[in-house]
Protein backbone atom coordinates (compact mmCIF):
# COMPACT_ATOMS: atom_id res chain seq x y z
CA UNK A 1 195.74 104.44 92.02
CA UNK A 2 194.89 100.68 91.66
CA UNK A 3 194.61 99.40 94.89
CA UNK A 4 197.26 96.39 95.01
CA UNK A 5 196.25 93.11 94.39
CA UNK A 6 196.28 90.55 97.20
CA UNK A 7 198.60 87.98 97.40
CA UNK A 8 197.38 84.44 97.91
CA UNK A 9 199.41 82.47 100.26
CA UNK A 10 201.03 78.95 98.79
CA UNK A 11 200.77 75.40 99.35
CA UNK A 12 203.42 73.83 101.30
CA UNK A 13 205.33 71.23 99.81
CA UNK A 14 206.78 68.74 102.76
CA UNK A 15 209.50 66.26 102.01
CA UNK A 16 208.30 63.41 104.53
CA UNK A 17 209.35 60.03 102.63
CA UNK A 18 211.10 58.19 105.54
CA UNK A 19 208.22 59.85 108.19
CA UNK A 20 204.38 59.86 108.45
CA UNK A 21 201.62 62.34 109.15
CA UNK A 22 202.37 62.66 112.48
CA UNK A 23 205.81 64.92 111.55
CA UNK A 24 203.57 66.74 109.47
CA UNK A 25 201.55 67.85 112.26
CA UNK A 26 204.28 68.83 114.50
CA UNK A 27 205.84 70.39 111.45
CA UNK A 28 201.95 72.97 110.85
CA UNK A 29 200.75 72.76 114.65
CA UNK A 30 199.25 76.04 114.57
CA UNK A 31 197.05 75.19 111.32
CA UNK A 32 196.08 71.89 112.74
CA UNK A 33 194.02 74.02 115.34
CA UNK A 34 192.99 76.68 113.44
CA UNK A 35 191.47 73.76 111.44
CA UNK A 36 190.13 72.28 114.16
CA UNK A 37 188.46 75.38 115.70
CA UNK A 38 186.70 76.09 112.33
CA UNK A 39 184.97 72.71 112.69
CA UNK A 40 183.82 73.22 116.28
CA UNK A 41 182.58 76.65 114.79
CA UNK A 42 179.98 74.46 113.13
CA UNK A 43 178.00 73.91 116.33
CA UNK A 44 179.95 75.89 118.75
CA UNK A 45 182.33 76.31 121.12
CA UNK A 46 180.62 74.31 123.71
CA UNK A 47 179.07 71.87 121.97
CA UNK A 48 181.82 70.91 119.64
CA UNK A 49 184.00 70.03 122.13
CA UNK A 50 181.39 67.85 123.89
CA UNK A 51 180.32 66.22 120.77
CA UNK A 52 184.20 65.57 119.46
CA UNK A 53 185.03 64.30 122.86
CA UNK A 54 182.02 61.94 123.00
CA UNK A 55 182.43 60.80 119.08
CA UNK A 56 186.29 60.57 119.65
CA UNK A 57 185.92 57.92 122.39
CA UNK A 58 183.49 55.84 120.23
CA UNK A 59 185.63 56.28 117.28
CA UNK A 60 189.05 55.53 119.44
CA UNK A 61 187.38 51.85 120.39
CA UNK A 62 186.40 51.09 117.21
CA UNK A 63 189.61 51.85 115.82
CA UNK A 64 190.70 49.32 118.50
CA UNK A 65 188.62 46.84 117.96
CA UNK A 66 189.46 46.93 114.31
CA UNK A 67 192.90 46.35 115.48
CA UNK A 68 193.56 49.33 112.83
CA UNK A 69 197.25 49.73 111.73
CA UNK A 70 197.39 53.37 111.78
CA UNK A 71 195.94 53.82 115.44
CA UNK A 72 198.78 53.79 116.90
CA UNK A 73 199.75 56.52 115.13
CA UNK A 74 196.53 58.09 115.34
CA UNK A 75 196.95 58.13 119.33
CA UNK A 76 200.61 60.22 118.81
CA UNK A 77 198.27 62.95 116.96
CA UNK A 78 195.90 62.91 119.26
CA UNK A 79 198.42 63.28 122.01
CA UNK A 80 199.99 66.01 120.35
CA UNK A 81 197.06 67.86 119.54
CA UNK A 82 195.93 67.62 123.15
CA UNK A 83 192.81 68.18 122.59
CA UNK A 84 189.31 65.73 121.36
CA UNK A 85 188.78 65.57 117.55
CA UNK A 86 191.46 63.84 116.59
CA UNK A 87 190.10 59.95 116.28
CA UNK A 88 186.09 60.44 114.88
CA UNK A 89 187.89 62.98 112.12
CA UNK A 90 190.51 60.46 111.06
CA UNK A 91 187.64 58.17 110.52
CA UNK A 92 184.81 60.32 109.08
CA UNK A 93 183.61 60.89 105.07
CA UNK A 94 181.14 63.33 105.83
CA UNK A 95 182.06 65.47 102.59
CA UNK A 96 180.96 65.65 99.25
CA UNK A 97 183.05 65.22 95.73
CA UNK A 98 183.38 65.29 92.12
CA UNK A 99 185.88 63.18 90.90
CA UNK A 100 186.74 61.79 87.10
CA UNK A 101 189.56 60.35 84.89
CA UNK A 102 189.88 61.66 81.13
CA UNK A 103 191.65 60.15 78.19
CA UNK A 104 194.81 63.06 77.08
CA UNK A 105 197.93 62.46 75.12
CA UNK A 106 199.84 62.63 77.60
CA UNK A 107 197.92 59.98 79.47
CA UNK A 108 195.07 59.49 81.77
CA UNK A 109 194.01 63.26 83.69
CA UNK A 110 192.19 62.54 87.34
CA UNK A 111 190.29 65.83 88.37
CA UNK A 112 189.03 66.19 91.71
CA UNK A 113 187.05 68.62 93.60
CA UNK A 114 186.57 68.10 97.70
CA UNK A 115 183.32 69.50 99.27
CA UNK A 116 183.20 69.74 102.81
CA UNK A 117 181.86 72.89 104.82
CA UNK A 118 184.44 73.22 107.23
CA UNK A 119 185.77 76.66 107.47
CA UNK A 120 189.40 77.82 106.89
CA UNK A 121 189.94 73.99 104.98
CA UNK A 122 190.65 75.26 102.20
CA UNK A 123 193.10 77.81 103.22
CA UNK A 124 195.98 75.08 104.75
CA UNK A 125 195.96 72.11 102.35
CA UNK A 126 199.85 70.72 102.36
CA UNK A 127 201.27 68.43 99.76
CA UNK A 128 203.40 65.65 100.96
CA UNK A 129 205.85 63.31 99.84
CA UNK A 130 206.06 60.28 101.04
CA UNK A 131 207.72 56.89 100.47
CA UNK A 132 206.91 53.17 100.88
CA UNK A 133 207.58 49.52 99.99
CA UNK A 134 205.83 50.77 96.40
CA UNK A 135 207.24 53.86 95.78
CA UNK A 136 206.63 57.72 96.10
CA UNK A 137 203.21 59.22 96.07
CA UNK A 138 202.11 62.97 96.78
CA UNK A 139 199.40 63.72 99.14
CA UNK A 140 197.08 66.64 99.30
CA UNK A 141 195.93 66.55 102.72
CA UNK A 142 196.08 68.35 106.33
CA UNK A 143 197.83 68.37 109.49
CA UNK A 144 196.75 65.87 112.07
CA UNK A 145 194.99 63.36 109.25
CA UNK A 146 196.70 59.93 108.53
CA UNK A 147 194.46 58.98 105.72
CA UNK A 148 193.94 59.55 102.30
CA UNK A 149 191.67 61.58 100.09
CA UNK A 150 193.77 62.65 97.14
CA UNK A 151 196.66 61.42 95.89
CA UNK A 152 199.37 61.09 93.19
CA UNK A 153 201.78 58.37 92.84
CA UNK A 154 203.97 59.37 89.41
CA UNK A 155 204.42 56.22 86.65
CA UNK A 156 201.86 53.74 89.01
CA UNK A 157 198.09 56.08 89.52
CA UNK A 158 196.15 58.57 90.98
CA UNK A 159 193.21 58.40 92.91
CA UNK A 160 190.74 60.05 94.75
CA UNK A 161 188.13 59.18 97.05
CA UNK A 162 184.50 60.57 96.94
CA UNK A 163 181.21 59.76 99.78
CA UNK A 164 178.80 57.45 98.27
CA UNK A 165 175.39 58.19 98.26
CA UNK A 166 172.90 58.12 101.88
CA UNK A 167 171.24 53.90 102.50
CA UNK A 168 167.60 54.79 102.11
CA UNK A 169 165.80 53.37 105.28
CA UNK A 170 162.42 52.56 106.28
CA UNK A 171 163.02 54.78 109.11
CA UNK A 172 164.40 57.82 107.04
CA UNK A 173 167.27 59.65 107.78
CA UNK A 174 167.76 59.07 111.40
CA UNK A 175 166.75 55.62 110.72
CA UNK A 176 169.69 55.17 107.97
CA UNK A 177 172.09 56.71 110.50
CA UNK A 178 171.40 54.74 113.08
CA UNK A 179 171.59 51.77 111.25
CA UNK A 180 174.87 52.28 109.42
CA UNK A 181 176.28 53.77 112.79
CA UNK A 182 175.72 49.73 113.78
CA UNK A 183 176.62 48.10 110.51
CA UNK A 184 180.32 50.23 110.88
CA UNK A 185 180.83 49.04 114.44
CA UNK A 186 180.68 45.65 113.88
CA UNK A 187 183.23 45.85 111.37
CA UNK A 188 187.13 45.22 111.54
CA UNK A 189 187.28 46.80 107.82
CA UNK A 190 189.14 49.88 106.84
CA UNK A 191 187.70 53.09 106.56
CA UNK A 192 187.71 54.48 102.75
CA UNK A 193 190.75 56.83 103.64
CA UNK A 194 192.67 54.42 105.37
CA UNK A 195 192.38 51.90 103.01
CA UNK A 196 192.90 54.09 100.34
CA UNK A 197 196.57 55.08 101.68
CA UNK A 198 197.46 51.43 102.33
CA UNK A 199 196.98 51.27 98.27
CA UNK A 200 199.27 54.13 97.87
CA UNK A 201 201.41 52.46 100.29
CA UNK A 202 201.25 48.95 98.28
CA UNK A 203 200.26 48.73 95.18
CA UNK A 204 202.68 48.79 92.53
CA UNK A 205 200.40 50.18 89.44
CA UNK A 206 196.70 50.64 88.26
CA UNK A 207 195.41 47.30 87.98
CA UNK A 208 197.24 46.42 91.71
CA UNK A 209 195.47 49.43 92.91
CA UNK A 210 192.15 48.55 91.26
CA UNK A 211 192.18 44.66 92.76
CA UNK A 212 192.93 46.25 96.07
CA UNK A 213 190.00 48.92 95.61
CA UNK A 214 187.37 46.64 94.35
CA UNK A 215 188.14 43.50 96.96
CA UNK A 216 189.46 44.98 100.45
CA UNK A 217 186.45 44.50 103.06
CA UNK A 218 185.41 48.42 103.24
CA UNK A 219 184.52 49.90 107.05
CA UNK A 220 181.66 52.24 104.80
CA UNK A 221 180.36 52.42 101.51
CA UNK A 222 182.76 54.96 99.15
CA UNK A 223 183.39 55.74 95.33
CA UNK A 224 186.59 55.84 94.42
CA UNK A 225 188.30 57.06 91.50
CA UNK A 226 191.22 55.94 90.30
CA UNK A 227 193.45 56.81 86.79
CA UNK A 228 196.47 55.15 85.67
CA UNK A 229 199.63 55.77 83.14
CA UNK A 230 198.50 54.23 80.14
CA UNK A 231 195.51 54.38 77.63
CA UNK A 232 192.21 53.24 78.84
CA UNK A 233 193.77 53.50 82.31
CA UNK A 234 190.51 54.82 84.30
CA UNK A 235 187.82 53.69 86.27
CA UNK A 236 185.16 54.74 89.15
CA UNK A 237 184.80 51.99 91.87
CA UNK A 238 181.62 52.05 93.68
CA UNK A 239 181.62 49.87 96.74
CA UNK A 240 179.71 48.77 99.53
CA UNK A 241 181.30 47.56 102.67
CA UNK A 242 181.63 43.94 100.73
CA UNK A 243 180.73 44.63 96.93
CA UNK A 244 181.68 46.55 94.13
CA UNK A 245 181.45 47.50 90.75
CA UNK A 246 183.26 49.31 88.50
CA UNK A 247 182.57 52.07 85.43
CA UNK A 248 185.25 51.59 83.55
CA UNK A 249 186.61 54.94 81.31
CA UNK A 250 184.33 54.89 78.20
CA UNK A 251 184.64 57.42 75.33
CA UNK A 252 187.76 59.05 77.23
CA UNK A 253 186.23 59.69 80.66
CA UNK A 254 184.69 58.56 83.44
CA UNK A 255 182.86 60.32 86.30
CA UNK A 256 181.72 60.23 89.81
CA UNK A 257 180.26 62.72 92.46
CA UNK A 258 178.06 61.33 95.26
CA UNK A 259 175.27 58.76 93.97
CA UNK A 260 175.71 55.22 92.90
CA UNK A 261 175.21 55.11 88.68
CA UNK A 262 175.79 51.13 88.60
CA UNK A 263 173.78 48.15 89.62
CA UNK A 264 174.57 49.08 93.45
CA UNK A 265 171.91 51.66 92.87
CA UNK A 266 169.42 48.84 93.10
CA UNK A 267 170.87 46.83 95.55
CA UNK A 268 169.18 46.94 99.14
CA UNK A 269 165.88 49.50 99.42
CA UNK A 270 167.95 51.96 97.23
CA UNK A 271 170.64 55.21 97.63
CA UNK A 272 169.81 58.56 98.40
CA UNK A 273 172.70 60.92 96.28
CA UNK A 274 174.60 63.54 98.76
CA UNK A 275 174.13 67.64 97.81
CA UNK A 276 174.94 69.39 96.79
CA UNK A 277 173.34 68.55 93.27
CA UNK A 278 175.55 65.53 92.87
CA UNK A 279 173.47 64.64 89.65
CA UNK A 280 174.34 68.36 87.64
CA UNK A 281 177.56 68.01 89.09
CA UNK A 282 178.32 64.67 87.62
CA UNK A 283 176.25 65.67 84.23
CA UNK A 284 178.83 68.88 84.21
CA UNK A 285 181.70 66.69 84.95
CA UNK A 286 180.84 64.30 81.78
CA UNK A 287 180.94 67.11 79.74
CA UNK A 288 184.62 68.30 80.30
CA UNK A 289 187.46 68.03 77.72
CA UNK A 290 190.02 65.83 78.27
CA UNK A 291 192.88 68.22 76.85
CA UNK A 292 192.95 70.80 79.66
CA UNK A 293 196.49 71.14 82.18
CA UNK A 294 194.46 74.28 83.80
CA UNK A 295 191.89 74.71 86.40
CA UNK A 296 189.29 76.73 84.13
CA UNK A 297 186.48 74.12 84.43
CA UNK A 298 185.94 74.77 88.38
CA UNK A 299 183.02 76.28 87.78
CA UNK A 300 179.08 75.93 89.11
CA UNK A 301 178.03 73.59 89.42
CA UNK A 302 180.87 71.32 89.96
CA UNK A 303 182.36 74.33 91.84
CA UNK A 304 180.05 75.11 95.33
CA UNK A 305 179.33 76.53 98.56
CA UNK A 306 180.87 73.56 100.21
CA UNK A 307 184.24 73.74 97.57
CA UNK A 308 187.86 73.49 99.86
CA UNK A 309 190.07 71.93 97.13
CA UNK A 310 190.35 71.24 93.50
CA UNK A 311 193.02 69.29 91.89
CA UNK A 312 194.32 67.32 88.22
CA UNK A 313 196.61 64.95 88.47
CA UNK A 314 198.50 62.91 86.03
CA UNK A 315 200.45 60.00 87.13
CA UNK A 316 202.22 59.25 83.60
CA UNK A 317 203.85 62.74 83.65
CA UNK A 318 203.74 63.04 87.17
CA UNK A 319 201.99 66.33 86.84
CA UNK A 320 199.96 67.73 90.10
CA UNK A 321 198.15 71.09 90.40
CA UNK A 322 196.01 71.93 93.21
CA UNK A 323 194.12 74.80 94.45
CA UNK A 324 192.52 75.55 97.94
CA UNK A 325 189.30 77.48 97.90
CA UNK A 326 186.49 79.04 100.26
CA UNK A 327 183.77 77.70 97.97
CA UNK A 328 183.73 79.34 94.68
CA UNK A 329 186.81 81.79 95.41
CA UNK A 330 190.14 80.71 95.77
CA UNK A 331 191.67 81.31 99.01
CA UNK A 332 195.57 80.23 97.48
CA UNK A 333 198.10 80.20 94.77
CA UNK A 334 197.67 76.99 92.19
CA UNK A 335 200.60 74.21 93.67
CA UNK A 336 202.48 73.03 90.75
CA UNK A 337 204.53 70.14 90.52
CA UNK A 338 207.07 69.97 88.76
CA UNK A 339 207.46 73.60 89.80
């Protein structure tokens, strides 16, 4: 006899227009730490919990100092996790992407794929409704975080947000570290994920969310990818914490992983791309079709080690389909919407 087949667990799908992340953590609690106990895994026990409470102070005051308008509500998640973490990853982009926009007749497709090696990531992703001055917007995201990575607001955009590419510094990698570690606390700007939700929160269609993507002061440098309802609606922003420029959705697509493919490439003493092999990722990515409503192209090398999420999205049909997986394998069922 066939032994039976497994059956992958679902996404949620939480109603929260009229709340904010912070219901959604009391509403998945349980995965919140499970999440957070894969990240300490990292380093360990011990020293996770001595290097989130250390980074959580630093990233607590900053957020302060910022006068950021979602600490507040950062601080209730913190509270209710009761336990460090909370602040430094509200505020981090330590992960790696591939992100694009494709020309279909049925309007501009955004594919997304989110590297980042925490363990068990993949396994709880949650979609989320919520509402605001603009309108609706679905996000695929976690309990306990308040920004945004990937998101789908139907008949305005979609958008996704990827980690630009390492400074390179005279000093080399500790030296770029140190130095951007300074540059980002003597900011009041956003972070990428925060002020990537405030355009989901504000901005009434593509070319809103665009202005608001290219010209917001950024916390960080980011890449952000962002697809809209009608043709030619499709664009990679790369920005610095105070330029930008913009690839704009040639011969039906437009791609980004995690390297700078515009003049910002030039700009300073250069950019360093993040692995894992952003450049065959993003020569992969160029080559998809634009036609496909599946998830067949997650494959190497767009698809990784470090893989936790893949998603399409298309705002003009207000189609969303997303996938959690432990690297290469998925770990549940594909999220449809509409069911």
């Amino acid at each position: 006899m066939q032994a039976l087949r497994k059956t992958l667990p679902k996404i949620p799908y939480v109603d929260l227009r009229g709340y904010s992340p912070l219901e959604l953590l009391y509403l998945f609690r349980k995965e919140a730490h499970l999440l957070a106990d894969g990240a300490l895994s990292l380093v360990g026990k011990g020293p996770g919990h001595l290097i989130a409470s250390l980074t959580d102070a630093a990233s607590r005051r900053w957020l302060a100092k910022a006068n950021n308008p979602y600490l507040e509500e950062i601080g209730l998640i913190a509270s209710a996790l009761r336990r460090p973490g909370a602040y430094v990853l509200n505020t981090c982009v330590e992960w790696g992407c591939t992100s694009g926009a494709w020309a279909t007749s049925s309007g501009p497709l955004l594919r997304r794929v989110l590297d980042w090696p925490f363990p068990r990531l993949g396994e709880f992703p949650v979609v989320a409704q919520f509402r605001h001055q603009a309108g609706d917007y679905f996000s695929v995201t976690w309990p306990g975080f308040s920004g945004v990575l990937q998101a789908m607001a139907p008949e305005r955009f979609a958008a996704a947000l990827n980690q630009a590419p390492r400074r390179k510094h005279a000093g080399g990698f500790a030296g770029a570290w140190i130095s951007g570690r300074v540059k980002t606390a003597s900011t009041r700007a956003l972070p990428p994920v925060h002020l990537l939700r405030r355009v989901f929160e504000s901005a009434k269609d593509f070319l809103s969310a665009k202005s608001l993507l290219m010209m917001s002061p950024l916390a960080v440098p980011a890449i952000f990818t962002l697809s809209g309802t009608r043709p030619g609606e499709g664009c990679v922003i790369e920005r610095t914490e105070d330029a930008y420029a913009v690839r704009e959705m040639d011969e039906g697509r437009v791609c980004a992983a995690n390297s700078f493919e515009t003049r910002l490439k030039e700009s300073e003493l250069g950019w360093k791309a993040r692995p894992i092999d952003s450049a065959g990722r993003l020569s992969k990515a160029m080559l998809l079709e634009g036609g496909e409503n599946n998830l067949s192209w997650f494959e190497a090398p767009i698809a990784n080690v470090n893989s936790r999420l893949v998603m399409i999205a298309n705002a003009a049909t207000g189609m969303l389909k997303v996938m959690g997986t432990a690297g290469t394998t998925p770990v549940t069922e594909v999220f449809v919407h509409p069911a």
